[in-house]
C-alpha atoms as a PDB file:
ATOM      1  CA  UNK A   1     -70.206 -88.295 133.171  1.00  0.00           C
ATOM      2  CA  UNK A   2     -68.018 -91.000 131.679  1.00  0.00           C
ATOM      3  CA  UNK A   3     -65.732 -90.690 134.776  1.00  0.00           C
ATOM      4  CA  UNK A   4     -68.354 -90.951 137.480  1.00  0.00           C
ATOM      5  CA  UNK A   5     -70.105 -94.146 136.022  1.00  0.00           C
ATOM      6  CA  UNK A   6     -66.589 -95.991 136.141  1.00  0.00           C
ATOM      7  CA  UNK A   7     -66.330 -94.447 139.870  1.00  0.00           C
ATOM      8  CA  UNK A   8     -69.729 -96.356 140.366  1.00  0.00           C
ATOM      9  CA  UNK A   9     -68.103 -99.517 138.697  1.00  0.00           C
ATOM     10  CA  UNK A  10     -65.418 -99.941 140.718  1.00  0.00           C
ATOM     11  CA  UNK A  11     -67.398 -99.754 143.652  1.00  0.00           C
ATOM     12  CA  UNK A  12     -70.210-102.182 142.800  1.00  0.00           C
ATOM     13  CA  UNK A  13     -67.082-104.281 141.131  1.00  0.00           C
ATOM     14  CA  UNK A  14     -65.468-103.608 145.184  1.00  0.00           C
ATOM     15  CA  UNK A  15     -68.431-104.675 146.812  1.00  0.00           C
ATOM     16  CA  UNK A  16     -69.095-107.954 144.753  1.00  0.00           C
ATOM     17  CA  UNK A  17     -65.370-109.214 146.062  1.00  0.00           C
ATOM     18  CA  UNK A  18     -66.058-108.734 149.343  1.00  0.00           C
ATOM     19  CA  UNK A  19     -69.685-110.367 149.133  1.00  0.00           C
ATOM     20  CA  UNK A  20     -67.978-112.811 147.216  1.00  0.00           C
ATOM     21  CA  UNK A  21     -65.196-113.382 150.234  1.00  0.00           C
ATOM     22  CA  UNK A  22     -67.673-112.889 152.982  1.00  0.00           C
ATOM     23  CA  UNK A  23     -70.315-115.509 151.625  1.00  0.00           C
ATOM     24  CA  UNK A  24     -67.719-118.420 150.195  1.00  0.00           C
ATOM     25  CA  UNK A  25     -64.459-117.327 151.226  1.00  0.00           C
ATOM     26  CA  UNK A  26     -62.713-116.761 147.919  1.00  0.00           C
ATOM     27  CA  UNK A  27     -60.582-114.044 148.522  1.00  0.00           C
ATOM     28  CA  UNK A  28     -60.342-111.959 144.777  1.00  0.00           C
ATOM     29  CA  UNK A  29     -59.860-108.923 146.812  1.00  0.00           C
ATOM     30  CA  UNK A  30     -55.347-108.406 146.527  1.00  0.00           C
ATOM     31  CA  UNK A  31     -55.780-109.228 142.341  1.00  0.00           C
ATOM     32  CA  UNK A  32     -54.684-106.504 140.170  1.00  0.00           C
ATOM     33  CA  UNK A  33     -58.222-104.340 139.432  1.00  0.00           C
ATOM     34  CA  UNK A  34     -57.314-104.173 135.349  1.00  0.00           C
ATOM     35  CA  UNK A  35     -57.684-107.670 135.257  1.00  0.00           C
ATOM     36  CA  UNK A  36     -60.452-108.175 137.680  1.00  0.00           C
ATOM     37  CA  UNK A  37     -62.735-105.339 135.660  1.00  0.00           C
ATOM     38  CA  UNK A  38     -61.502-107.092 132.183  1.00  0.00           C
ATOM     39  CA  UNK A  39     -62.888-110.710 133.398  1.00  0.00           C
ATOM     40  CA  UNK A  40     -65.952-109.476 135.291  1.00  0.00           C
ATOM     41  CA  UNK A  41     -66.988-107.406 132.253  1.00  0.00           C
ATOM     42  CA  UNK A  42     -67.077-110.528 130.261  1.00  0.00           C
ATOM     43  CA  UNK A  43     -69.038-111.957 133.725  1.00  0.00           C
ATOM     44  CA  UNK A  44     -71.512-109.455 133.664  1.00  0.00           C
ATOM     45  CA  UNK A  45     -72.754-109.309 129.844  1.00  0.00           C
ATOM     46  CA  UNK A  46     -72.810-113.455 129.849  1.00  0.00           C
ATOM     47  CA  UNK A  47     -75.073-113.383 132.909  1.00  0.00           C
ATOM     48  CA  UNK A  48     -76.987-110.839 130.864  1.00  0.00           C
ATOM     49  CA  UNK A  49     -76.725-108.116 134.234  1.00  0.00           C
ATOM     50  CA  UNK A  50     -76.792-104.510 134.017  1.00  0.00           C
ATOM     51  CA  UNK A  51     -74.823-103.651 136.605  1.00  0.00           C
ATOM     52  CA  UNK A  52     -72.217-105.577 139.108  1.00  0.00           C
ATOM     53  CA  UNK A  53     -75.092-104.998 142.110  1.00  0.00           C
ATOM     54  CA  UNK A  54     -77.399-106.883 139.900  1.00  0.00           C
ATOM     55  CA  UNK A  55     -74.413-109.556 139.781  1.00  0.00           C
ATOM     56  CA  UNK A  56     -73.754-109.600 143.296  1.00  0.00           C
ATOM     57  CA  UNK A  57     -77.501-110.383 144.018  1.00  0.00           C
ATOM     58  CA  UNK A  58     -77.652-113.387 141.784  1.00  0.00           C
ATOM     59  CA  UNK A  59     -74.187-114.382 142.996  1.00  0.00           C
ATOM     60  CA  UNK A  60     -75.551-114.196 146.586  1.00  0.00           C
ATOM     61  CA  UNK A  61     -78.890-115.798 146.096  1.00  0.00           C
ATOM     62  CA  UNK A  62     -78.527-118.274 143.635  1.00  0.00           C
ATOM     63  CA  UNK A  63     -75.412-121.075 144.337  1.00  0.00           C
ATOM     64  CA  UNK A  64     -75.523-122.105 140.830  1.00  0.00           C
ATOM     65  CA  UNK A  65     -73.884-119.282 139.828  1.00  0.00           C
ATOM     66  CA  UNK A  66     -70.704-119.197 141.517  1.00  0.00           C
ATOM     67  CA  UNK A  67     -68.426-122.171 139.806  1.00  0.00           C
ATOM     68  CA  UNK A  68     -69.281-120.223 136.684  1.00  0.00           C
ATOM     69  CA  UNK A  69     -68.278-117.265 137.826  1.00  0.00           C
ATOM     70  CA  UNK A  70     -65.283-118.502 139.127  1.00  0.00           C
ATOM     71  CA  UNK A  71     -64.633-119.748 135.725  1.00  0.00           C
ATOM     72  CA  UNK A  72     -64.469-115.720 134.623  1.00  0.00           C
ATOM     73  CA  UNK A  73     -62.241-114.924 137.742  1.00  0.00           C
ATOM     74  CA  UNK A  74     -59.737-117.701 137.201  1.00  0.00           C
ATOM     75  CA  UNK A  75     -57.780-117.691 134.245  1.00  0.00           C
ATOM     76  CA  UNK A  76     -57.874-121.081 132.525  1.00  0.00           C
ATOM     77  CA  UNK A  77     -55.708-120.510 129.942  1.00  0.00           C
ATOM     78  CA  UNK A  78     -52.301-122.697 129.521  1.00  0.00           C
ATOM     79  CA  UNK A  79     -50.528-125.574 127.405  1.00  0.00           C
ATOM     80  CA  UNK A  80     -48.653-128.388 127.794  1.00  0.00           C
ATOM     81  CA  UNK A  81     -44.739-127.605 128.078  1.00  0.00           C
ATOM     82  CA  UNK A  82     -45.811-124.041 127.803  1.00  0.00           C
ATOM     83  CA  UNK A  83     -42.749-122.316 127.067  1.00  0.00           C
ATOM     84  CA  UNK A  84     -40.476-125.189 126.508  1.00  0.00           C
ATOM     85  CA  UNK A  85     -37.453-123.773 127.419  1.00  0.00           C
ATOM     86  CA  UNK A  86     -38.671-123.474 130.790  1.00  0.00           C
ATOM     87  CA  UNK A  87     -39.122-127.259 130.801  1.00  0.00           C
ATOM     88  CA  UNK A  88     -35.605-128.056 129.185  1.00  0.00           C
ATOM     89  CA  UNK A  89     -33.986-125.634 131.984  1.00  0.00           C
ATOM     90  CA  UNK A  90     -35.617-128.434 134.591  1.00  0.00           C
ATOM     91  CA  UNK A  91     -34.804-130.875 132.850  1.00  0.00           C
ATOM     92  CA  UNK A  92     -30.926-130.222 132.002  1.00  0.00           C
ATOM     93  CA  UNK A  93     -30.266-128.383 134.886  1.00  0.00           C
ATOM     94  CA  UNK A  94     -32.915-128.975 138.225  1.00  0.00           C
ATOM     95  CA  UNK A  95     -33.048-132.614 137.547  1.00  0.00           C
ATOM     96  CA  UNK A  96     -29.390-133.543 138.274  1.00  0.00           C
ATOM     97  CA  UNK A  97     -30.192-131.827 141.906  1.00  0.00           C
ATOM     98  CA  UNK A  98     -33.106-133.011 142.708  1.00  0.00           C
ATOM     99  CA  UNK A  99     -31.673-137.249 141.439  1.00  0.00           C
ATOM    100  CA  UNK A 100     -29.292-136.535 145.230  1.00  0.00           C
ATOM    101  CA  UNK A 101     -33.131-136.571 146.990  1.00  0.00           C
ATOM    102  CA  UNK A 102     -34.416-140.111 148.240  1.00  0.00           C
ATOM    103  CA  UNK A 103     -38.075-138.899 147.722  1.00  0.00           C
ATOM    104  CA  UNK A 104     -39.276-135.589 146.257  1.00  0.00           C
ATOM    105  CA  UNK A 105     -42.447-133.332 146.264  1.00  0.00           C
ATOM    106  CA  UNK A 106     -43.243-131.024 143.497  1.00  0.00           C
ATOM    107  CA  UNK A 107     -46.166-128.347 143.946  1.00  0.00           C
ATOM    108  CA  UNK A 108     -47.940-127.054 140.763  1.00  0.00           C
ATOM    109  CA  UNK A 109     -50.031-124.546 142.437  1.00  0.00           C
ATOM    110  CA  UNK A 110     -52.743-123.025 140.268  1.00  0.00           C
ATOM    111  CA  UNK A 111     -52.462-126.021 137.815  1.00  0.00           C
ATOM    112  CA  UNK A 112     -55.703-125.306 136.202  1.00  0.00           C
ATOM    113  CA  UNK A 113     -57.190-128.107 133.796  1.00  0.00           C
ATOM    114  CA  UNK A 114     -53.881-129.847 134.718  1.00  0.00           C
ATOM    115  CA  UNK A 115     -51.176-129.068 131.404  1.00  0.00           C
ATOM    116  CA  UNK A 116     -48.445-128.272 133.234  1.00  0.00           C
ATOM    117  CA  UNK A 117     -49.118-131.531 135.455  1.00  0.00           C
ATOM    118  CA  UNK A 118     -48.787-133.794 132.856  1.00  0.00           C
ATOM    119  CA  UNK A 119     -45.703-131.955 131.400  1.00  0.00           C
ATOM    120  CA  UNK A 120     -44.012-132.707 134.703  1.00  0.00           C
ATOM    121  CA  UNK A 121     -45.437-135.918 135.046  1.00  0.00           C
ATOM    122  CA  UNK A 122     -43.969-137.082 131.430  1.00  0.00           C
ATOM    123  CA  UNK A 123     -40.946-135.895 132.084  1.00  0.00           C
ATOM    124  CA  UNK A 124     -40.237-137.152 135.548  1.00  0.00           C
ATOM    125  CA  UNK A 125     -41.346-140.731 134.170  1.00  0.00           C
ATOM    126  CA  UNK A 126     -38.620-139.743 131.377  1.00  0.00           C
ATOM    127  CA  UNK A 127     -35.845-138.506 134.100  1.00  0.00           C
ATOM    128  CA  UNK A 128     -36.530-141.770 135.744  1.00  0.00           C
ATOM    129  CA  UNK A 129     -37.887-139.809 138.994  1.00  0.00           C
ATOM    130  CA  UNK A 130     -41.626-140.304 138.854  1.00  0.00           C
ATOM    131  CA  UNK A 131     -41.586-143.568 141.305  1.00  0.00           C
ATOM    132  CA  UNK A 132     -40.181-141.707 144.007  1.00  0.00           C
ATOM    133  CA  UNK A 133     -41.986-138.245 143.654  1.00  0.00           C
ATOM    134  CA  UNK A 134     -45.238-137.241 145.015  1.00  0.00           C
ATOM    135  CA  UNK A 135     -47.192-133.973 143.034  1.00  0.00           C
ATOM    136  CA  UNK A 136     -49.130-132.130 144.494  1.00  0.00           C
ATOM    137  CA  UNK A 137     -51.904-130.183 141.796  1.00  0.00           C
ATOM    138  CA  UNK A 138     -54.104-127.214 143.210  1.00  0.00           C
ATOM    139  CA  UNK A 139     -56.258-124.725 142.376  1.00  0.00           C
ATOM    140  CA  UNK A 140     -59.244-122.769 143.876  1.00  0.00           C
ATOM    141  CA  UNK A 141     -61.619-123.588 141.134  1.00  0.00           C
ATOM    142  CA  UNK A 142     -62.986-126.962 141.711  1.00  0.00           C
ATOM    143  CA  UNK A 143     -64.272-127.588 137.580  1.00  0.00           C
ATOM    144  CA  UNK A 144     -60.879-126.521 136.957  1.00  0.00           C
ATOM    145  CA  UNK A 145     -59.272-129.638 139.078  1.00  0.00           C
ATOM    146  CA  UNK A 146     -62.110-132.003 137.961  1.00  0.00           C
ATOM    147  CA  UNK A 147     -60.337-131.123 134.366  1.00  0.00           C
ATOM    148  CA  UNK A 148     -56.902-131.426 135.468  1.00  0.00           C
ATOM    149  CA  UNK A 149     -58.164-135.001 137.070  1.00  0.00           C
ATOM    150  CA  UNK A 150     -59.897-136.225 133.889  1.00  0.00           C
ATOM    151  CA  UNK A 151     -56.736-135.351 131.412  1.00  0.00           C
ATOM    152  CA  UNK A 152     -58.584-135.168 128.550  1.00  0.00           C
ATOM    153  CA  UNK A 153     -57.994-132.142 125.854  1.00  0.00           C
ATOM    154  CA  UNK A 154     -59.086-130.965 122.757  1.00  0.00           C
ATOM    155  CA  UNK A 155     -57.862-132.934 120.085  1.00  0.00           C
ATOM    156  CA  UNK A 156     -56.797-129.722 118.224  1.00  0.00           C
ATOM    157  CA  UNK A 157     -54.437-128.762 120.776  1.00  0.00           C
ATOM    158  CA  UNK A 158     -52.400-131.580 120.883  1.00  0.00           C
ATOM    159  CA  UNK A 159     -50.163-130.513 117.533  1.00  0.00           C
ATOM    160  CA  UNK A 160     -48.956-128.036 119.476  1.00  0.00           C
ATOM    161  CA  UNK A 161     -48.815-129.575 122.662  1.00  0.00           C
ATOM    162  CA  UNK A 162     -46.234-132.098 120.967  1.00  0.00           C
ATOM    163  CA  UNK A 163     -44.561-129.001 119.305  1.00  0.00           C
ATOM    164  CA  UNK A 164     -43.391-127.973 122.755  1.00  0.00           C
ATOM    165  CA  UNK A 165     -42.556-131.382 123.847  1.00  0.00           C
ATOM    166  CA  UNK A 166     -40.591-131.824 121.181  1.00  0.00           C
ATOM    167  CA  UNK A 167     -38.776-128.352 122.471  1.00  0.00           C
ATOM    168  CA  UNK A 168     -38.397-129.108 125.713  1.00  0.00           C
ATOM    169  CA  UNK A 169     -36.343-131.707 124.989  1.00  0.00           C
ATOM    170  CA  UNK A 170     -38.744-134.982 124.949  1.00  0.00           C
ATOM    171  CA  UNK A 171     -37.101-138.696 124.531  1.00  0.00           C
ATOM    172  CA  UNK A 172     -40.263-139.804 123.395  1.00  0.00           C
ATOM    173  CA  UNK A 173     -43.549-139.240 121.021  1.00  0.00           C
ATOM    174  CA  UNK A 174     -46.158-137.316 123.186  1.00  0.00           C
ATOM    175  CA  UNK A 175     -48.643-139.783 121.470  1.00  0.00           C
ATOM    176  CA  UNK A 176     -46.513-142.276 123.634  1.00  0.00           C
ATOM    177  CA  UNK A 177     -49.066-141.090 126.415  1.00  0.00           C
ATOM    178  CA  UNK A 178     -52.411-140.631 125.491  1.00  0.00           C
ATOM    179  CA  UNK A 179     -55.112-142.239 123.310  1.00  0.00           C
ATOM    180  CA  UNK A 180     -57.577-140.732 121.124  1.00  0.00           C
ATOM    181  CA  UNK A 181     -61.431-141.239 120.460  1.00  0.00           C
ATOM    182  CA  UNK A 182     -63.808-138.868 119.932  1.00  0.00           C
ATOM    183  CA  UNK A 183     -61.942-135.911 118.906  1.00  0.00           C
ATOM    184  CA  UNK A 184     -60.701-135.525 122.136  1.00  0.00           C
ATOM    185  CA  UNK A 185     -56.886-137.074 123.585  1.00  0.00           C
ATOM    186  CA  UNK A 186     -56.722-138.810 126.990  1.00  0.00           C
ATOM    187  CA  UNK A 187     -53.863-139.065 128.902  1.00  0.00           C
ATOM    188  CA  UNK A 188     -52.501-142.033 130.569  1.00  0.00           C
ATOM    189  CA  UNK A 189     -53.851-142.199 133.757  1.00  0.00           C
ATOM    190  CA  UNK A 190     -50.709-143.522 135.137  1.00  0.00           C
ATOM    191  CA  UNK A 191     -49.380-140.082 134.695  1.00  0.00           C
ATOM    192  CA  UNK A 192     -51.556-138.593 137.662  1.00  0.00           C
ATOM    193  CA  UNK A 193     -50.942-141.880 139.629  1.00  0.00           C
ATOM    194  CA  UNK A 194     -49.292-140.258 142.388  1.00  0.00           C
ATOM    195  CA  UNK A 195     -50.347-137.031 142.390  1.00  0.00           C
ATOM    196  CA  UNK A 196     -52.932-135.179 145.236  1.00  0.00           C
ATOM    197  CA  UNK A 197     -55.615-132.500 143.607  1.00  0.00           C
ATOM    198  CA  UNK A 198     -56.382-130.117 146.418  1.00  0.00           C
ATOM    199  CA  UNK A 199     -58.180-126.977 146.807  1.00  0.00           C
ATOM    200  CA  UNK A 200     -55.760-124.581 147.916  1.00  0.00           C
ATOM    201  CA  UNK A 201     -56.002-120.514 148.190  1.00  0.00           C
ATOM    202  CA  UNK A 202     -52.714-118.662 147.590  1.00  0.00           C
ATOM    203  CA  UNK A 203     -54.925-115.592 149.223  1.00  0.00           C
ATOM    204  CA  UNK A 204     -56.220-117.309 152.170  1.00  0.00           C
ATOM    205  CA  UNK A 205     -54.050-120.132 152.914  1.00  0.00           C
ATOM    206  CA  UNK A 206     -51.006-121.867 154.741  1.00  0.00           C
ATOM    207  CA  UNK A 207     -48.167-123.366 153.997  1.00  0.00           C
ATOM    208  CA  UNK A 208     -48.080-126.845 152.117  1.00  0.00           C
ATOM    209  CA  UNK A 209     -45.759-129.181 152.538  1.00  0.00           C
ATOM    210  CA  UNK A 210     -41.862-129.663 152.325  1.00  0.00           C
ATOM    211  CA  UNK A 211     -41.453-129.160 148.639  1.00  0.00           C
ATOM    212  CA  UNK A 212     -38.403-130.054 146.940  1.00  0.00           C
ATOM    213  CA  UNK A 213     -40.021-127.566 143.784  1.00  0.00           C
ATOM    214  CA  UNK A 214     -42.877-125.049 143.429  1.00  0.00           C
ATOM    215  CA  UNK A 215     -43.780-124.011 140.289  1.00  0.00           C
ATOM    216  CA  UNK A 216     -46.343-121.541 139.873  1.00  0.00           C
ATOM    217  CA  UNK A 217     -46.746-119.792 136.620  1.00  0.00           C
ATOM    218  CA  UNK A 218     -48.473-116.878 135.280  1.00  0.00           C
ATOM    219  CA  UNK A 219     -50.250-116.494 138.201  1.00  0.00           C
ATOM    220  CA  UNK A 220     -48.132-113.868 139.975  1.00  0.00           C
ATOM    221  CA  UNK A 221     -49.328-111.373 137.435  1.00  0.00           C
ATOM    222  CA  UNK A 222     -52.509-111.348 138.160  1.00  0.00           C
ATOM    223  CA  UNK A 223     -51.807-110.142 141.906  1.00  0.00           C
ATOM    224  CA  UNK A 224     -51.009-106.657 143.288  1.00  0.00           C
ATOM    225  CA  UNK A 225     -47.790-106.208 145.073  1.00  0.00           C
ATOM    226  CA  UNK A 226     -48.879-107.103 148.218  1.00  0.00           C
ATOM    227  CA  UNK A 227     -50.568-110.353 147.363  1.00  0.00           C
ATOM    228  CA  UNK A 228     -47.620-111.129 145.358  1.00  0.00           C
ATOM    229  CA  UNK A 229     -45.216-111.294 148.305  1.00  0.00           C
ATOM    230  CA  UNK A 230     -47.428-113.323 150.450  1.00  0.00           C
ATOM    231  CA  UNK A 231     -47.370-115.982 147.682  1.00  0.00           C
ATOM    232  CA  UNK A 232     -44.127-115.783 147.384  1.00  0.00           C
ATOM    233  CA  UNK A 233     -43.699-116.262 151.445  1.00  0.00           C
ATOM    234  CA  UNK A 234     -45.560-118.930 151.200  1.00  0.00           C
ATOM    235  CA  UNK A 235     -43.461-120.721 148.695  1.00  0.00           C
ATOM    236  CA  UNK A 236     -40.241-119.579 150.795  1.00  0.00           C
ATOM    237  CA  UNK A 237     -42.083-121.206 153.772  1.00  0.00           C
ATOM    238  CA  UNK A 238     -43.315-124.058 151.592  1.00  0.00           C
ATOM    239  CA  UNK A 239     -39.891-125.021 150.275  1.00  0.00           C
ATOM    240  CA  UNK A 240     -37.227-127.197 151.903  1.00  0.00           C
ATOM    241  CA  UNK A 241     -33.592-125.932 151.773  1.00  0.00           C
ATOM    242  CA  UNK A 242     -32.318-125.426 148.636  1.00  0.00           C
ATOM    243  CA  UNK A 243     -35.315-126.131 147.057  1.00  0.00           C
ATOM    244  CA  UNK A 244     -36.520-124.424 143.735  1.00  0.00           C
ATOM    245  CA  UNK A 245     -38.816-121.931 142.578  1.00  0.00           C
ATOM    246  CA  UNK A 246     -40.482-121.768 139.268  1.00  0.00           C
ATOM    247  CA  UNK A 247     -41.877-118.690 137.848  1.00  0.00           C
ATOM    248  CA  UNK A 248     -43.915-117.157 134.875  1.00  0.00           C
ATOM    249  CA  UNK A 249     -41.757-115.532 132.013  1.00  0.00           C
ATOM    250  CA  UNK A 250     -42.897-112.152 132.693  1.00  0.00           C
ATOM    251  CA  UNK A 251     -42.782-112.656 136.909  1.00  0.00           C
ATOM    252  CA  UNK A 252     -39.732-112.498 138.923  1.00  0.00           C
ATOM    253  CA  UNK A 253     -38.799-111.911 142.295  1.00  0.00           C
ATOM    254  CA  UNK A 254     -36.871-108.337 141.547  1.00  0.00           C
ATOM    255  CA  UNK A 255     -39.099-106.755 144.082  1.00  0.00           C
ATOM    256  CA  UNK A 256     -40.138-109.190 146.432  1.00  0.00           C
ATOM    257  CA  UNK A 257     -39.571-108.666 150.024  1.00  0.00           C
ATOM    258  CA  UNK A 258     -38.572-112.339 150.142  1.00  0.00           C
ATOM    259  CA  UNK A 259     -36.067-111.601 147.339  1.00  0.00           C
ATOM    260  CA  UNK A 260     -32.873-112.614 149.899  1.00  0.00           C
ATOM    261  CA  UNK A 261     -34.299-115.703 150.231  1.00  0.00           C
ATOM    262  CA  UNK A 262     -33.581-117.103 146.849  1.00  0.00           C
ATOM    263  CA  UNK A 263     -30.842-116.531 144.255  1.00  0.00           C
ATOM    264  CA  UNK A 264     -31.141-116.591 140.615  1.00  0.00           C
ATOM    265  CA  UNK A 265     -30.803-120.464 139.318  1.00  0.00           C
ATOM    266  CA  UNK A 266     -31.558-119.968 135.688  1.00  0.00           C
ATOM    267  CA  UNK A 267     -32.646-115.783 135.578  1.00  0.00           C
ATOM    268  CA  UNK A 268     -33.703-116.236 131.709  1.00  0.00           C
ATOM    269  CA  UNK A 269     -35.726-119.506 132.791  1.00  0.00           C
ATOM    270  CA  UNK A 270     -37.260-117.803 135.735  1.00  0.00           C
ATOM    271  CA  UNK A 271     -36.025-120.684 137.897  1.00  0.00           C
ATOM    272  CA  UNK A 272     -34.782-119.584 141.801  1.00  0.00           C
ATOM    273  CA  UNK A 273     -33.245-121.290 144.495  1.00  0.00           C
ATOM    274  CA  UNK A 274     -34.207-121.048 148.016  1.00  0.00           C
ATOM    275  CA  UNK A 275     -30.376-120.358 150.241  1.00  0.00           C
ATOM    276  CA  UNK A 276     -29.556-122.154 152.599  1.00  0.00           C
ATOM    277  CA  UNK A 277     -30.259-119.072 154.957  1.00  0.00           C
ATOM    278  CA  UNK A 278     -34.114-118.772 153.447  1.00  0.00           C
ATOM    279  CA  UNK A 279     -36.175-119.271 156.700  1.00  0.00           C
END
């Protein structure tokens, strides 16, 4: 019995991503089903629905319901100078290549509320190379860019935020660039200065830009193979010769079909290089 009401699950859960695709155009469909049935679990009880078909109705007839159910499908969870290593790596060892580069673009591509923004924003300002770079934030949840826009966070998450600063090799105080009221820590607006927030689809859409570095992290995981290696041909595509890659610490490109394209900059760092043969 137990078996055939999950068969009946999946297919209601099937059916709501593809009303969900055909009515707005977000394309959940390529994301690994384990994680899809954890987050629309959560979905369904805080809607208070019985079923995904009762979901999918409300979700269809009622628009007030979709940026907060994009909110379940998205993952918003991240830090600044999350893994700080990772952030060092750029620092000691990406930085020095991309200095040789009269102007630069940097892509954080699902940046959610905009952490891993500011941690390249601070230390670009601190490398001396925020003047002559351009970021480039997106995301396909709009609250989640409105976030990422405002910089503020959570007052209590700024110990460790400056923990991993600290880590990743900061020349500074973090409280160097933000300001505090209201239990709540703003960050410099300066910071996000020259930066673009965009809506942007790694399911559904093209190629952005002539980046000099992508960094996408902890994202990856949440796709099946297939969706996986379009993302990552659309970084290949996205990134100008011998441009770099950043990755999540449990994603690599082992068994991409775009794996030629790169070569292993920093394999413990998850950093890649696109060769100068990468087309």
């Amino acid at each position: 019995m137990d078996a055939t009401i999950n068969k009946v699950d999946d297919l209601e859960l099937k059916l709501l991503l593809e009303a969900l695709y055909q009515r707005y155009h977000y394309d959940f469909r390529g994301y690994s089903m384990a994680s899809i049935r954890r987050r629309m679990k959560l979905a369904k009880d805080a809607f208070d629905c019985a079923s995904y078909s009762m979901l999918q109705d409300r979700m269809l007839h009622d628009p007030s319901v979709l940026p907060r159910l994009l909110s379940y499908l998205t993952v918003q969870v991240s830090e600044m100078f999350r893994d700080p290593h990772y952030f060092r790596a750029i620092r000691e060892k990406v930085i020095p290549h991309l200095r040789t580069y009269p102007s630069l673009k940097v892509w954080i591509a699902g940046c959610s509320a905009g952490e891993e923004l500011y941690s390249l924003a601070i230390l670009f300002r601190e490398e001396g190379l925020e003047q002559k770079t351009m970021f480039y934030a997106t995301d396909i949840n709009q609250e989640a860019l409105d976030r990422a826009e405002a910089g503020v966070y959570a007052r209590e998450r700024i110990q460790l935020f400056s923990e991993n600063y600290q880590k990743a090799g900061g020349k500074s105080s973090l409280a160097d660039y933000y300001t505090s009221a209201y239990g709540a820590a703003t960050f410099d607006k300066t910071l996000r200065q020259r930066t673009v927030f965009s809506d942007h689809s790694l399911v559904t859409d093209a190629v952005f830009g002539e980046m000099n570095l992508i960094s996408c992290r902890n994202v990856l995981i949440y796709f099946d193979r297939t969706l996986q290696d379009r993302a990552i041909g659309l970084f290949k595509d996205s990134l100008m010769r011998k441009g770099f890659l950043g990755l999540g610490a449990k994603e690599n490109l082992r068994f991409s079909a775009h794996a030629s394209s790169f070569i292993e900059f920093s394999r413990e760092d998850r950093l890649y290089q696109k060769t100068e043969a990468g087309r």
